[in-house]
PDB file of N, CA and C in Angstrom:
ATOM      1  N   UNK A   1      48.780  38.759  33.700  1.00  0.00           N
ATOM      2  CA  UNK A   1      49.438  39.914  33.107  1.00  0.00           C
ATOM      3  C   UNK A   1      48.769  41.170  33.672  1.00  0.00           C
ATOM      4  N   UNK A   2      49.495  42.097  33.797  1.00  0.00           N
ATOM      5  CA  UNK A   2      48.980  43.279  34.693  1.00  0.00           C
ATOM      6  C   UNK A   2      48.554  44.147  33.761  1.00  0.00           C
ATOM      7  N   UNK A   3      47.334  45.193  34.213  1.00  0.00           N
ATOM      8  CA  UNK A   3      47.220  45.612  33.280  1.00  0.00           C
ATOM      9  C   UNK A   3      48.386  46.795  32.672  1.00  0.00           C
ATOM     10  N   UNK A   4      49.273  47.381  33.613  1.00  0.00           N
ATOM     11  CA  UNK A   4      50.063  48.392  32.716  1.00  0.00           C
ATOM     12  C   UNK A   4      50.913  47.399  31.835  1.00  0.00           C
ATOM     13  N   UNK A   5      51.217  46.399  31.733  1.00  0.00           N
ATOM     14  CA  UNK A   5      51.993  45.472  31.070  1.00  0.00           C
ATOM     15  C   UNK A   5      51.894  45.801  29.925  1.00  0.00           C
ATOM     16  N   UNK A   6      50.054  45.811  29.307  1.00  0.00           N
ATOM     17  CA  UNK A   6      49.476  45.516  28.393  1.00  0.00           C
ATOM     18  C   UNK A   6      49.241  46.379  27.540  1.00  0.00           C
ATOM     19  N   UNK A   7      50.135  48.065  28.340  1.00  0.00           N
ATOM     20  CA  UNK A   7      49.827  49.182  27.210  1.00  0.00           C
ATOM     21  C   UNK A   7      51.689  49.670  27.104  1.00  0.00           C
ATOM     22  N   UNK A   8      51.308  50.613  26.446  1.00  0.00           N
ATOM     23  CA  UNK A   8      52.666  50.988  26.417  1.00  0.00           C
ATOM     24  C   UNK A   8      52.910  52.530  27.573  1.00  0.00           C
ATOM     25  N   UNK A   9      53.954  52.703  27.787  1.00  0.00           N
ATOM     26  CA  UNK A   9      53.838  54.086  28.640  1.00  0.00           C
ATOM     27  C   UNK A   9      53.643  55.130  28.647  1.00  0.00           C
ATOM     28  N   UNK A  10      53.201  55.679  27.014  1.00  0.00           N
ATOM     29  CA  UNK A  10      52.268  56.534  26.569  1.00  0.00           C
ATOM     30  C   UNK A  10      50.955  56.505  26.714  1.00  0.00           C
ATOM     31  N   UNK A  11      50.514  54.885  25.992  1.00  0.00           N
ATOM     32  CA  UNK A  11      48.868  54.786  26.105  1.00  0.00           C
ATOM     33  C   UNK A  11      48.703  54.827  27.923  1.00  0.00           C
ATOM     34  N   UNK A  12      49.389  54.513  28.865  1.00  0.00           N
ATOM     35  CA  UNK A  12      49.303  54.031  30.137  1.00  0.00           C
ATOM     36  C   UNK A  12      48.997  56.102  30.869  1.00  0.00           C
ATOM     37  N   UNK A  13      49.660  56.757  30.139  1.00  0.00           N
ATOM     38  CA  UNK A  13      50.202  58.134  30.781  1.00  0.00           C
ATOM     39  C   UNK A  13      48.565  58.956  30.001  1.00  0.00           C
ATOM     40  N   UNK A  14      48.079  58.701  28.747  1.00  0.00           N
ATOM     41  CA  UNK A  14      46.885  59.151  28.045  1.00  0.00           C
ATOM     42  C   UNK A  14      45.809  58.620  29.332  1.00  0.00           C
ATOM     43  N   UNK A  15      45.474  57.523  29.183  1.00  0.00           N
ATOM     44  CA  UNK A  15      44.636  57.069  29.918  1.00  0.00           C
ATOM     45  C   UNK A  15      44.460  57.798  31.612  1.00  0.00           C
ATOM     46  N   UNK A  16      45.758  57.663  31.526  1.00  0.00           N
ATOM     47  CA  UNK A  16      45.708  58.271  33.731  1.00  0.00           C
ATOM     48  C   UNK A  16      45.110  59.869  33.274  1.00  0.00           C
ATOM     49  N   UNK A  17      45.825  60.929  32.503  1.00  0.00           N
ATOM     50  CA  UNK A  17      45.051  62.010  32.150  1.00  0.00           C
ATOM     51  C   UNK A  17      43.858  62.353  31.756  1.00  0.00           C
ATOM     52  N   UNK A  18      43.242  61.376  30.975  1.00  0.00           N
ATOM     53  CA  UNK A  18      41.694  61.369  30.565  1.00  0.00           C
ATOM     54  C   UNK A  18      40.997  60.568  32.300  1.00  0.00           C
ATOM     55  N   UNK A  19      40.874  59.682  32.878  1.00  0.00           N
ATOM     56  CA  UNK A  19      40.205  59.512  33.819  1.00  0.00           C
ATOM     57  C   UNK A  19      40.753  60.676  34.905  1.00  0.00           C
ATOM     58  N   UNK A  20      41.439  60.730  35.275  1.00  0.00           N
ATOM     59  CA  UNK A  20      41.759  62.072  36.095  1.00  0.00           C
ATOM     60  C   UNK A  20      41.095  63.097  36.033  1.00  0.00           C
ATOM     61  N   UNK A  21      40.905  63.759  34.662  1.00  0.00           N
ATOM     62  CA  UNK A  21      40.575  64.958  34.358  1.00  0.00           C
ATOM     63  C   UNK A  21      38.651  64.350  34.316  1.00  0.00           C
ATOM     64  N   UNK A  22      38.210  63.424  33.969  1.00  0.00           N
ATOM     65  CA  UNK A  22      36.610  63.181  34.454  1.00  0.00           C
ATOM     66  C   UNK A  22      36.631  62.782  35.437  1.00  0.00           C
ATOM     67  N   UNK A  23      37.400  62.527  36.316  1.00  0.00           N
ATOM     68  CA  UNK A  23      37.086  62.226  38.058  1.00  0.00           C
ATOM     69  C   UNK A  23      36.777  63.276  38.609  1.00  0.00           C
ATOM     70  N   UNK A  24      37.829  64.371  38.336  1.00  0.00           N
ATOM     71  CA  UNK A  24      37.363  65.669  38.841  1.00  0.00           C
ATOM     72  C   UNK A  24      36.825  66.425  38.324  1.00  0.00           C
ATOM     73  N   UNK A  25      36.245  66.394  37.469  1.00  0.00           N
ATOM     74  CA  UNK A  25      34.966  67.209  36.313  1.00  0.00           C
ATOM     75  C   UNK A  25      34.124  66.687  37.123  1.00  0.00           C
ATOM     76  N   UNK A  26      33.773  65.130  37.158  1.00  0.00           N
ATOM     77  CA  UNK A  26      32.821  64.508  38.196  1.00  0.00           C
ATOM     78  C   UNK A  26      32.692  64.819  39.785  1.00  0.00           C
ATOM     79  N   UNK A  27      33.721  65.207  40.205  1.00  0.00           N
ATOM     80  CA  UNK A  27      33.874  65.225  42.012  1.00  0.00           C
ATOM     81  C   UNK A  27      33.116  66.931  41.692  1.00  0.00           C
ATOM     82  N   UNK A  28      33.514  67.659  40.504  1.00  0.00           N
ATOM     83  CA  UNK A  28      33.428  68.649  40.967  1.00  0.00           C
ATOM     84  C   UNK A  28      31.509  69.249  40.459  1.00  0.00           C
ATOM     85  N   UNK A  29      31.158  68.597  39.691  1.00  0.00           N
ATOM     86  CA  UNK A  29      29.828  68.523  39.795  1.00  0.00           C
ATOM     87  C   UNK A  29      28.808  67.883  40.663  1.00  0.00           C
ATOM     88  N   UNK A  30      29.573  66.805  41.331  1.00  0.00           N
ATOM     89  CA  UNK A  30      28.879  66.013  42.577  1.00  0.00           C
ATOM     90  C   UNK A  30      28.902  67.231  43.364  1.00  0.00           C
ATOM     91  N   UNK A  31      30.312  67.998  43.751  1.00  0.00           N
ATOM     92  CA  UNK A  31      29.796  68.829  45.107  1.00  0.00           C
ATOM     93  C   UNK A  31      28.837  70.192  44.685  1.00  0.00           C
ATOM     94  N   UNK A  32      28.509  70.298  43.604  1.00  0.00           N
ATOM     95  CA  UNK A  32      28.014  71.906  43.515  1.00  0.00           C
ATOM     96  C   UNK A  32      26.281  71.084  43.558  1.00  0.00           C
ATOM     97  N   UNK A  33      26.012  70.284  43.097  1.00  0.00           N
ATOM     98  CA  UNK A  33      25.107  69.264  42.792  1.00  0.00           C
ATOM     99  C   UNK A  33      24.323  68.163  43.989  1.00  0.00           C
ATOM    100  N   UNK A  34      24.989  68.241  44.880  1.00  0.00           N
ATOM    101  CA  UNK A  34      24.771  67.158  46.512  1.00  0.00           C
ATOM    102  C   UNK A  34      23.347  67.314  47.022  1.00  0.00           C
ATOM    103  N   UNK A  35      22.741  68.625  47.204  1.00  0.00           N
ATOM    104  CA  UNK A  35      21.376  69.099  47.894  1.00  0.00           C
ATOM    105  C   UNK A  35      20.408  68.282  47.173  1.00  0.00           C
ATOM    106  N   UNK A  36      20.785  67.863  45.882  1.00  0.00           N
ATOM    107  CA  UNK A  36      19.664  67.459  45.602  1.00  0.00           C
ATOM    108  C   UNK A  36      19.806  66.541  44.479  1.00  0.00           C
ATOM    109  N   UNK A  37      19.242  65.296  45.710  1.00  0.00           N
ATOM    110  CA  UNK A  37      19.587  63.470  45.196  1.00  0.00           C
ATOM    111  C   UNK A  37      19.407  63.564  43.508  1.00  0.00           C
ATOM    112  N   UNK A  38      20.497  62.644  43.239  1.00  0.00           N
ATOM    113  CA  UNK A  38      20.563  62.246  41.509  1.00  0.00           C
ATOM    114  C   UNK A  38      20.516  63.700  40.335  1.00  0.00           C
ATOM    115  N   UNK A  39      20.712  64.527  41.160  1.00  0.00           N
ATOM    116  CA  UNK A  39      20.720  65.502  39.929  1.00  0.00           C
ATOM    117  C   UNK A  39      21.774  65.352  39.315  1.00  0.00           C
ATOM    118  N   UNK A  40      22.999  65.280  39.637  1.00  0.00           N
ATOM    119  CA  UNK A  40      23.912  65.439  39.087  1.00  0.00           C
ATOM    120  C   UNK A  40      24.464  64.146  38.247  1.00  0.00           C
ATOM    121  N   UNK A  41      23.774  63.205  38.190  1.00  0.00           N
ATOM    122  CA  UNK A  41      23.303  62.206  36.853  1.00  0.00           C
ATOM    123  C   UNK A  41      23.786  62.789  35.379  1.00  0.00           C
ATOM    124  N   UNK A  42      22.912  63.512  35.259  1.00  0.00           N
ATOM    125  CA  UNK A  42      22.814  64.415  34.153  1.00  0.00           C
ATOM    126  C   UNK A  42      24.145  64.809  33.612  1.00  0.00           C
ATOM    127  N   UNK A  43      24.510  65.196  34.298  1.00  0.00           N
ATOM    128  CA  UNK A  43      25.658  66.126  34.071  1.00  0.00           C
ATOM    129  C   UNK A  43      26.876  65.049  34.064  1.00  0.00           C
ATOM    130  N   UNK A  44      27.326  64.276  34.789  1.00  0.00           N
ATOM    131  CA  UNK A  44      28.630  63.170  35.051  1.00  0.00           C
ATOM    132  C   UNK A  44      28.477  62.369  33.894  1.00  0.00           C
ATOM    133  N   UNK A  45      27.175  61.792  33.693  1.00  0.00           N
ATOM    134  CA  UNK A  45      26.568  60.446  32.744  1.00  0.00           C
ATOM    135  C   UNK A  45      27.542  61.725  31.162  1.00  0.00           C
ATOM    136  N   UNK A  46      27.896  62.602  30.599  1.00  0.00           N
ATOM    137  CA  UNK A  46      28.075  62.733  29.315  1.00  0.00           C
ATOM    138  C   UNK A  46      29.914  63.271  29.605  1.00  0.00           C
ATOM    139  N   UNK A  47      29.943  63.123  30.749  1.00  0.00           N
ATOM    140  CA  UNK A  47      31.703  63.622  31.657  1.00  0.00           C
ATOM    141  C   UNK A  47      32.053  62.030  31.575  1.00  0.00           C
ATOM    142  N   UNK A  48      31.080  61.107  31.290  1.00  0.00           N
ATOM    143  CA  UNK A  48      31.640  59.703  31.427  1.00  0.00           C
ATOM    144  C   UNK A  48      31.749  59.196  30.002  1.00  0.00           C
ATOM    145  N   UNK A  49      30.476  59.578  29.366  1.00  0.00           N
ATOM    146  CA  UNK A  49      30.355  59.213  27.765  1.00  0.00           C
ATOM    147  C   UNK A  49      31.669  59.607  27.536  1.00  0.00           C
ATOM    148  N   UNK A  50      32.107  60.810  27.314  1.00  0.00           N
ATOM    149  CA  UNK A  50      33.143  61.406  26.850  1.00  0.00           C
ATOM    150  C   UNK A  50      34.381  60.700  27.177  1.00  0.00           C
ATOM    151  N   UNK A  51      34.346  60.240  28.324  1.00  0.00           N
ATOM    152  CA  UNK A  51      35.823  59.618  29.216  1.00  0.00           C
ATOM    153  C   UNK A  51      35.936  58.301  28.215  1.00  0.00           C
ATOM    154  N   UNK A  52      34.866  57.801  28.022  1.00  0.00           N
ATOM    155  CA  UNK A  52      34.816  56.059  27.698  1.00  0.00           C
ATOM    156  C   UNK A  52      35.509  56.505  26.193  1.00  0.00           C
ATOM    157  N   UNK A  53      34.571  57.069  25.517  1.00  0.00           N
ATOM    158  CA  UNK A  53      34.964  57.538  24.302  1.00  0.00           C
ATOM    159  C   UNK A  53      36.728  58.163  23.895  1.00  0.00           C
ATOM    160  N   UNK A  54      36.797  58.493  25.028  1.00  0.00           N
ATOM    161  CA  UNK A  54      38.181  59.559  24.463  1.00  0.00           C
ATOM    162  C   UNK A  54      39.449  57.890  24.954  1.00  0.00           C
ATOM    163  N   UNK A  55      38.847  57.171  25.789  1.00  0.00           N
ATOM    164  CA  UNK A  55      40.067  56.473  26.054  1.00  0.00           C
ATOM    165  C   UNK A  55      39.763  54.727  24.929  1.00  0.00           C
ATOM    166  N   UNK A  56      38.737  55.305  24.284  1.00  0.00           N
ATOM    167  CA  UNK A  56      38.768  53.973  22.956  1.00  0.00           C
ATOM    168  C   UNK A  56      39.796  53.938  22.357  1.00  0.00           C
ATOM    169  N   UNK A  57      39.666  55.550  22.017  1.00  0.00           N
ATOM    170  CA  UNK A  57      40.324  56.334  21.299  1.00  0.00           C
ATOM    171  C   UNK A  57      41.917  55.839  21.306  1.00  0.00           C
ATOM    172  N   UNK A  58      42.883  56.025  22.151  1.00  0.00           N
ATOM    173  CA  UNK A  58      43.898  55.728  23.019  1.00  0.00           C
ATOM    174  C   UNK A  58      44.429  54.142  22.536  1.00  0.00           C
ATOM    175  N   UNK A  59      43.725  53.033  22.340  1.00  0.00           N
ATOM    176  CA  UNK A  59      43.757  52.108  21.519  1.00  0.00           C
ATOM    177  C   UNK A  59      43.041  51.951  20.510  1.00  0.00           C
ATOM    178  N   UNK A  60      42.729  52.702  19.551  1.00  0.00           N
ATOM    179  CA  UNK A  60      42.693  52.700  18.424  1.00  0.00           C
ATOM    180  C   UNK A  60      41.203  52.410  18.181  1.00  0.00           C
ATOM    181  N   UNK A  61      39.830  52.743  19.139  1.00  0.00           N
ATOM    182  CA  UNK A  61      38.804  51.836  19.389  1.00  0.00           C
ATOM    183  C   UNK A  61      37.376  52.789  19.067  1.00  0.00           C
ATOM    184  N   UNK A  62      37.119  52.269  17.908  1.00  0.00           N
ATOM    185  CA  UNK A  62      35.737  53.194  17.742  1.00  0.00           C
ATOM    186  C   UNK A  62      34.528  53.246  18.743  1.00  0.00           C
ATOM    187  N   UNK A  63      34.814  54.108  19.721  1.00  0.00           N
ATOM    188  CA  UNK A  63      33.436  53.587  20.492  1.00  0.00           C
ATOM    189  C   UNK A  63      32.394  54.580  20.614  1.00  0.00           C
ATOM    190  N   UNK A  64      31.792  54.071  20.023  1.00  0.00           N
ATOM    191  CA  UNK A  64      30.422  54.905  20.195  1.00  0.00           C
ATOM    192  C   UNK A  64      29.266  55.673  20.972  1.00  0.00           C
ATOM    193  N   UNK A  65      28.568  56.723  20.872  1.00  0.00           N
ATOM    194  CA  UNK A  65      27.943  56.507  22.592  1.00  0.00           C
ATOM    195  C   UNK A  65      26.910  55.794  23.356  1.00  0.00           C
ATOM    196  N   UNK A  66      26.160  55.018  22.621  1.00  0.00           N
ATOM    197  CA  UNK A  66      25.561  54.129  22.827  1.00  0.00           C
ATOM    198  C   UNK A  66      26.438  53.163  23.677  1.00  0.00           C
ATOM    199  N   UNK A  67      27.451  52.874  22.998  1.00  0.00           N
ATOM    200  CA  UNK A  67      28.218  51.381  23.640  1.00  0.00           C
ATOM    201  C   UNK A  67      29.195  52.098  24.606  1.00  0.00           C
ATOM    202  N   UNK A  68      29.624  53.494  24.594  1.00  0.00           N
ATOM    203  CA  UNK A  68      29.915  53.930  26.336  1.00  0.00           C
ATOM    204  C   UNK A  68      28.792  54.035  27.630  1.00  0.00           C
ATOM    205  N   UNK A  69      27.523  54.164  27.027  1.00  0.00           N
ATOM    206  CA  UNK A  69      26.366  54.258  27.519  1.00  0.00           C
ATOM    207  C   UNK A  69      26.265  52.644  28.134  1.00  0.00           C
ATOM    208  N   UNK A  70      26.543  51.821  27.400  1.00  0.00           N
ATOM    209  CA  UNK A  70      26.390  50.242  28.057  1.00  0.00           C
ATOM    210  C   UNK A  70      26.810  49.846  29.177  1.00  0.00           C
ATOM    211  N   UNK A  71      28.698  50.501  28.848  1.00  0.00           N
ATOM    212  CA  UNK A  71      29.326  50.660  29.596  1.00  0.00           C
ATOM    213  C   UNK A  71      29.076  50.978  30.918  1.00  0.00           C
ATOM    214  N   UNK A  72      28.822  52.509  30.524  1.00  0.00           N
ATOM    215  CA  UNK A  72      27.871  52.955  32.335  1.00  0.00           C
ATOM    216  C   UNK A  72      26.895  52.649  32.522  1.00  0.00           C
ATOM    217  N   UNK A  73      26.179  51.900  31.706  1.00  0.00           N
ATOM    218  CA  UNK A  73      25.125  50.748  32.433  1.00  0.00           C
ATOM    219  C   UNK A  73      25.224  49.751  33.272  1.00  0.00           C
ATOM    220  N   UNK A  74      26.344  49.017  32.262  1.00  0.00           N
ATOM    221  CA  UNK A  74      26.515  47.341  33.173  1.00  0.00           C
ATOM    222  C   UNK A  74      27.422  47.995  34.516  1.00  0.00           C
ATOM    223  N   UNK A  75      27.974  49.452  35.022  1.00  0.00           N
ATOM    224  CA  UNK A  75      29.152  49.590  35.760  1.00  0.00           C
ATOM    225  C   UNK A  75      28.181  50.203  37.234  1.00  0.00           C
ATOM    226  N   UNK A  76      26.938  50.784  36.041  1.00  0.00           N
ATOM    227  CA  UNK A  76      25.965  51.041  37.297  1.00  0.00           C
ATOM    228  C   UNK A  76      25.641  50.675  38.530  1.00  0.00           C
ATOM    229  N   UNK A  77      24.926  48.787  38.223  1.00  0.00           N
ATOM    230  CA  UNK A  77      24.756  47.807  38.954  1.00  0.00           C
ATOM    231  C   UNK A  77      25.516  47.946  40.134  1.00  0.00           C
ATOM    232  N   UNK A  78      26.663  48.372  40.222  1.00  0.00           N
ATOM    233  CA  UNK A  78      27.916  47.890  41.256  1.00  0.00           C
ATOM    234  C   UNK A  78      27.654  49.386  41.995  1.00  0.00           C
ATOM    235  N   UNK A  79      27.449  50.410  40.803  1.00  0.00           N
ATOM    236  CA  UNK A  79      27.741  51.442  41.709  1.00  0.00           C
ATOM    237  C   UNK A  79      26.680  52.581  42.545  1.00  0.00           C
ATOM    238  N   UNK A  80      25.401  51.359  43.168  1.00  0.00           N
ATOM    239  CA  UNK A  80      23.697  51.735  43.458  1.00  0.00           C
ATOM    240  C   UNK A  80      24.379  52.375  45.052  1.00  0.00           C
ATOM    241  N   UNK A  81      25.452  52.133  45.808  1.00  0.00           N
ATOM    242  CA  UNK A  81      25.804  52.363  46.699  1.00  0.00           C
ATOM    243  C   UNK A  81      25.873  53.892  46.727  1.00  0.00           C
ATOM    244  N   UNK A  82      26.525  54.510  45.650  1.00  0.00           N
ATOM    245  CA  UNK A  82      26.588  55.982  44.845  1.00  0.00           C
ATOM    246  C   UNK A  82      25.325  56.470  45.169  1.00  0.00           C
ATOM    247  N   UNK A  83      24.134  55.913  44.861  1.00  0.00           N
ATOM    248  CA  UNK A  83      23.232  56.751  44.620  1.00  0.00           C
ATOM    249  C   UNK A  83      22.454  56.722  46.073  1.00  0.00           C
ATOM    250  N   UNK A  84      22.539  55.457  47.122  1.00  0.00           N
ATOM    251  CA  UNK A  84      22.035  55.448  48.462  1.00  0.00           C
ATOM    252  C   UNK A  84      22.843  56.430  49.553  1.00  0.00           C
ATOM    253  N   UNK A  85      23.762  56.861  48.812  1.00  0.00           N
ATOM    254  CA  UNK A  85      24.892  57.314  49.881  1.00  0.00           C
ATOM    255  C   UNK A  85      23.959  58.954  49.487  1.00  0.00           C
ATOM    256  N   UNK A  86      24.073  59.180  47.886  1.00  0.00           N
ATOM    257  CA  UNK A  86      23.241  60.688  47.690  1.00  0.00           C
ATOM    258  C   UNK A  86      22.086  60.500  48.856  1.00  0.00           C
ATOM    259  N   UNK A  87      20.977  60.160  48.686  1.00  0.00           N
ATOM    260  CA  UNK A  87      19.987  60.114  48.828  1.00  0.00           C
ATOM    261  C   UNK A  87      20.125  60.307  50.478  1.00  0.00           C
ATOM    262  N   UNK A  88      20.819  59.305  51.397  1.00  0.00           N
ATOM    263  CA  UNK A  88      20.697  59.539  52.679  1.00  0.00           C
ATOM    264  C   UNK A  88      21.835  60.436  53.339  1.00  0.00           C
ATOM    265  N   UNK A  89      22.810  60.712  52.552  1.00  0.00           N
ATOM    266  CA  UNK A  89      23.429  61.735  52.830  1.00  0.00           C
ATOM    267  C   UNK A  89      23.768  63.374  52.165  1.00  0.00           C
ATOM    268  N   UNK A  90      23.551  62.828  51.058  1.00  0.00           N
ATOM    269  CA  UNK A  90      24.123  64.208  50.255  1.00  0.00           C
ATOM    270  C   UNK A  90      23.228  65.624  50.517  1.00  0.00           C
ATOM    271  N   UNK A  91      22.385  65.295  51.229  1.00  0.00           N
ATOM    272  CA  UNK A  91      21.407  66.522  51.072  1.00  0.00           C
ATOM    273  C   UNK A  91      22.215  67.455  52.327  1.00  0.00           C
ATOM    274  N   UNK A  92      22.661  66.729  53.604  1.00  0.00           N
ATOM    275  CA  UNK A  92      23.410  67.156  54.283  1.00  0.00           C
ATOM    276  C   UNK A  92      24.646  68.122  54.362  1.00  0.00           C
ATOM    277  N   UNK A  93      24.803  69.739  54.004  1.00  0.00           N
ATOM    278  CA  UNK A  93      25.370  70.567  53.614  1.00  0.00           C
ATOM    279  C   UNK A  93      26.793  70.366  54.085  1.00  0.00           C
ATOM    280  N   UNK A  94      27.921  70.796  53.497  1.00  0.00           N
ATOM    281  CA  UNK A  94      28.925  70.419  53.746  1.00  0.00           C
ATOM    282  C   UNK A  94      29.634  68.708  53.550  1.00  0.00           C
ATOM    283  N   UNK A  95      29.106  68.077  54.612  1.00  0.00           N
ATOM    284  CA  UNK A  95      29.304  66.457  54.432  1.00  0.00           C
ATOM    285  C   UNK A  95      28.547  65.878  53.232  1.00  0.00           C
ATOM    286  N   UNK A  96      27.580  66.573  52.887  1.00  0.00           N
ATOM    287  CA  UNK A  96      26.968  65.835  51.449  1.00  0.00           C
ATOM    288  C   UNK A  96      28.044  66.069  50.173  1.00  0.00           C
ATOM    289  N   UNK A  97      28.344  67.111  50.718  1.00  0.00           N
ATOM    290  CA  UNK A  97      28.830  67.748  49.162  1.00  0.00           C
ATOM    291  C   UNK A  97      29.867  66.855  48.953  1.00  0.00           C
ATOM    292  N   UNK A  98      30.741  66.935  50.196  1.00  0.00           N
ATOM    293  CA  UNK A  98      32.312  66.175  50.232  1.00  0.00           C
ATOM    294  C   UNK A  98      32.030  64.514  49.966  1.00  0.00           C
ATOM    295  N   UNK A  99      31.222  64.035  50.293  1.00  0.00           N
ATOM    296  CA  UNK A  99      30.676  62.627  50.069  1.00  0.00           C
ATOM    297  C   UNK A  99      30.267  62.569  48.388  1.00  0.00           C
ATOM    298  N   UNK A 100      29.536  63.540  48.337  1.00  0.00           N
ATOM    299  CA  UNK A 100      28.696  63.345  46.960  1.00  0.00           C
ATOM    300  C   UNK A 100      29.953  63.691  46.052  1.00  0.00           C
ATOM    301  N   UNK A 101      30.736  64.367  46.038  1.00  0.00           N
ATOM    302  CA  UNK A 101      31.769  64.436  45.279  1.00  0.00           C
ATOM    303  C   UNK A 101      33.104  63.521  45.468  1.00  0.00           C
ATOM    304  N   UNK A 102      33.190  62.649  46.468  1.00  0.00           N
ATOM    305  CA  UNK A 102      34.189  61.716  46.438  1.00  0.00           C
ATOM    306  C   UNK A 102      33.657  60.252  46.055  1.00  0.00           C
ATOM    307  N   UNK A 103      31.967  59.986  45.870  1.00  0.00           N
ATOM    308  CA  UNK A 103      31.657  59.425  45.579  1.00  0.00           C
ATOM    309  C   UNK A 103      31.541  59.373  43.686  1.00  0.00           C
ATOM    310  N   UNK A 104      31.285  60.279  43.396  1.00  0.00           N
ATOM    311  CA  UNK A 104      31.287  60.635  41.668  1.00  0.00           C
ATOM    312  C   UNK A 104      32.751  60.375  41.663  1.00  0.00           C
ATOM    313  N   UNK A 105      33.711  61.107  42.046  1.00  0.00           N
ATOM    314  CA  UNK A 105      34.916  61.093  41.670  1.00  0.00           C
ATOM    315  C   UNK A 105      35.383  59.600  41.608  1.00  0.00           C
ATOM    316  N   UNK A 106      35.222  59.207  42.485  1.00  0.00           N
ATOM    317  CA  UNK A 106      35.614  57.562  43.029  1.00  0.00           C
ATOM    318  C   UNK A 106      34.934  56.306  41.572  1.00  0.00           C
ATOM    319  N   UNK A 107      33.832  56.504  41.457  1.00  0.00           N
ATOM    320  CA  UNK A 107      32.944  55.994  40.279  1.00  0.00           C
ATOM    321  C   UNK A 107      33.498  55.883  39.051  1.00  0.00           C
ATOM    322  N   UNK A 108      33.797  57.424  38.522  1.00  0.00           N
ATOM    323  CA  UNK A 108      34.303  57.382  37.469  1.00  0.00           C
ATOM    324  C   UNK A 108      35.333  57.089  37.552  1.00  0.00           C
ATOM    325  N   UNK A 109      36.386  56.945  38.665  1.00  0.00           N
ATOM    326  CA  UNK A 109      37.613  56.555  38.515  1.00  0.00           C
ATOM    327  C   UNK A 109      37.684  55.474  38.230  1.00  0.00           C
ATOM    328  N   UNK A 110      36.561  54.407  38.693  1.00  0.00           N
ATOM    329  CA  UNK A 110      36.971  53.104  38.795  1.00  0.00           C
ATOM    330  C   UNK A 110      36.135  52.524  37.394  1.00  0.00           C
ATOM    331  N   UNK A 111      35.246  53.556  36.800  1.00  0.00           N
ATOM    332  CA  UNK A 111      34.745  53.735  35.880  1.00  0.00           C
ATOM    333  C   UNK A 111      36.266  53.224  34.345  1.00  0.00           C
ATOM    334  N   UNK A 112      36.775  54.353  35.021  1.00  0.00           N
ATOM    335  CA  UNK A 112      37.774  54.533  33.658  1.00  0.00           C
ATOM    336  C   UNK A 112      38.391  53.579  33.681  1.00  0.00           C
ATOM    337  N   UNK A 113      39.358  53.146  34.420  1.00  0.00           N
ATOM    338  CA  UNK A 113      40.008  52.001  34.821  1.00  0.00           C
ATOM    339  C   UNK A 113      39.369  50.587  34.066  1.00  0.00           C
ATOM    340  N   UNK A 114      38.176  50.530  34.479  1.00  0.00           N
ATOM    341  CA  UNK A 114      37.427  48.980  34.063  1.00  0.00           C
ATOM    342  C   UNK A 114      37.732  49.135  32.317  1.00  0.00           C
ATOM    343  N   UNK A 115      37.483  50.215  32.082  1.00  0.00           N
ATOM    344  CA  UNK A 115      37.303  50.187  30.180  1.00  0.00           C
ATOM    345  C   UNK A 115      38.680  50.188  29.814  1.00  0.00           C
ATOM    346  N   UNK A 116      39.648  50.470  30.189  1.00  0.00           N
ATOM    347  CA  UNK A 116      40.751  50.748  30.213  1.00  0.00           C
ATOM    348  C   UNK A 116      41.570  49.459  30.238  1.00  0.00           C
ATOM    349  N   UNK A 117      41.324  48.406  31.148  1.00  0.00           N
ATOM    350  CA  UNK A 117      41.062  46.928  31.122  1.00  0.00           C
ATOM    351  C   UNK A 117      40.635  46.321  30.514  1.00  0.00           C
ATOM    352  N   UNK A 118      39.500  46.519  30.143  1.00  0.00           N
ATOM    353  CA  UNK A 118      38.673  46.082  28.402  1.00  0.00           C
ATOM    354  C   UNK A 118      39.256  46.299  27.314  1.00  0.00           C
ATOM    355  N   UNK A 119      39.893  47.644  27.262  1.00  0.00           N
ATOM    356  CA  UNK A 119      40.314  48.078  25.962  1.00  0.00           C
ATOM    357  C   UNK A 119      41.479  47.766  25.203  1.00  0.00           C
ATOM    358  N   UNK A 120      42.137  47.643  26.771  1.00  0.00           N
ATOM    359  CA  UNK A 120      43.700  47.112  26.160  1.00  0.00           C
ATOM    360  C   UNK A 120      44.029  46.064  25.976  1.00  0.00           C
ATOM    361  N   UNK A 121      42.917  44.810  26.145  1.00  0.00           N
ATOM    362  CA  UNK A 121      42.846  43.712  25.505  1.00  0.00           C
ATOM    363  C   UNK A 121      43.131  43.227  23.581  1.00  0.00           C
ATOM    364  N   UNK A 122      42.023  44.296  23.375  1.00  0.00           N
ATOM    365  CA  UNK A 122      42.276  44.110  21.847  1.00  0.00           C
ATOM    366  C   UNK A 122      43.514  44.672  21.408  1.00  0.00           C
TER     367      UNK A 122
END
């Protein structure tokens, strides 16, 4: 079963607007943020809390920030590539920025998506 199957075309149209709108909250703090590896941690990590949280929401799902926090824990693991790509590239002006911000953007996208998959289970 696919996942748009599994929502309706409202919850399906909520969801694309809430990850959208933290992809590019995220792309757009990765690029102001690139010069200098993992800073922009800070700032995406509560652009994500918020994302996880607002799309519980969307199915009816109390989630807390701790357990969006898990979330971008266990999603971390996968996404260490993010942070090698900062580190050996992002400092690089121009190409860092555009990297470091298609890389955040890209993250949380695939970020939202995974919970979004989770969520519409229950």
């Amino acid at each position: 079963m696919s996942l748009k199957s599994r929502m309706s075309s409202k919850q399906y149209a909520e969801c694309h607007a809430i990850i959208h709108t933290a992809s590019a909250a995220a792309a757009g703090v990765g690029t102001g943020l690139a010069q200098i590896p993992l800073s922009d941690t800070a700032v995406i990590t509560p652009i994500q809390i918020g994302m996880i949280m607002a799309l519980g929401k969307v199915f009816d799902l109390e989630i807390t920030e701790s357990m969006a926090k898990a979330g971008i824990a266990s999603a971390t693991a996968a996404g260490l590539g993010r942070a090698a790509s900062q580190v050996l590239i992002g400092w690089v002006p121009g190409i860092g920025n555009a990297i470091n911000a298609s890389t955040a953007a890209a993250f949380t996208e695939g970020l939202g998506w995974a919970m979004v998959s989770d969520f519409s289970r229950y």
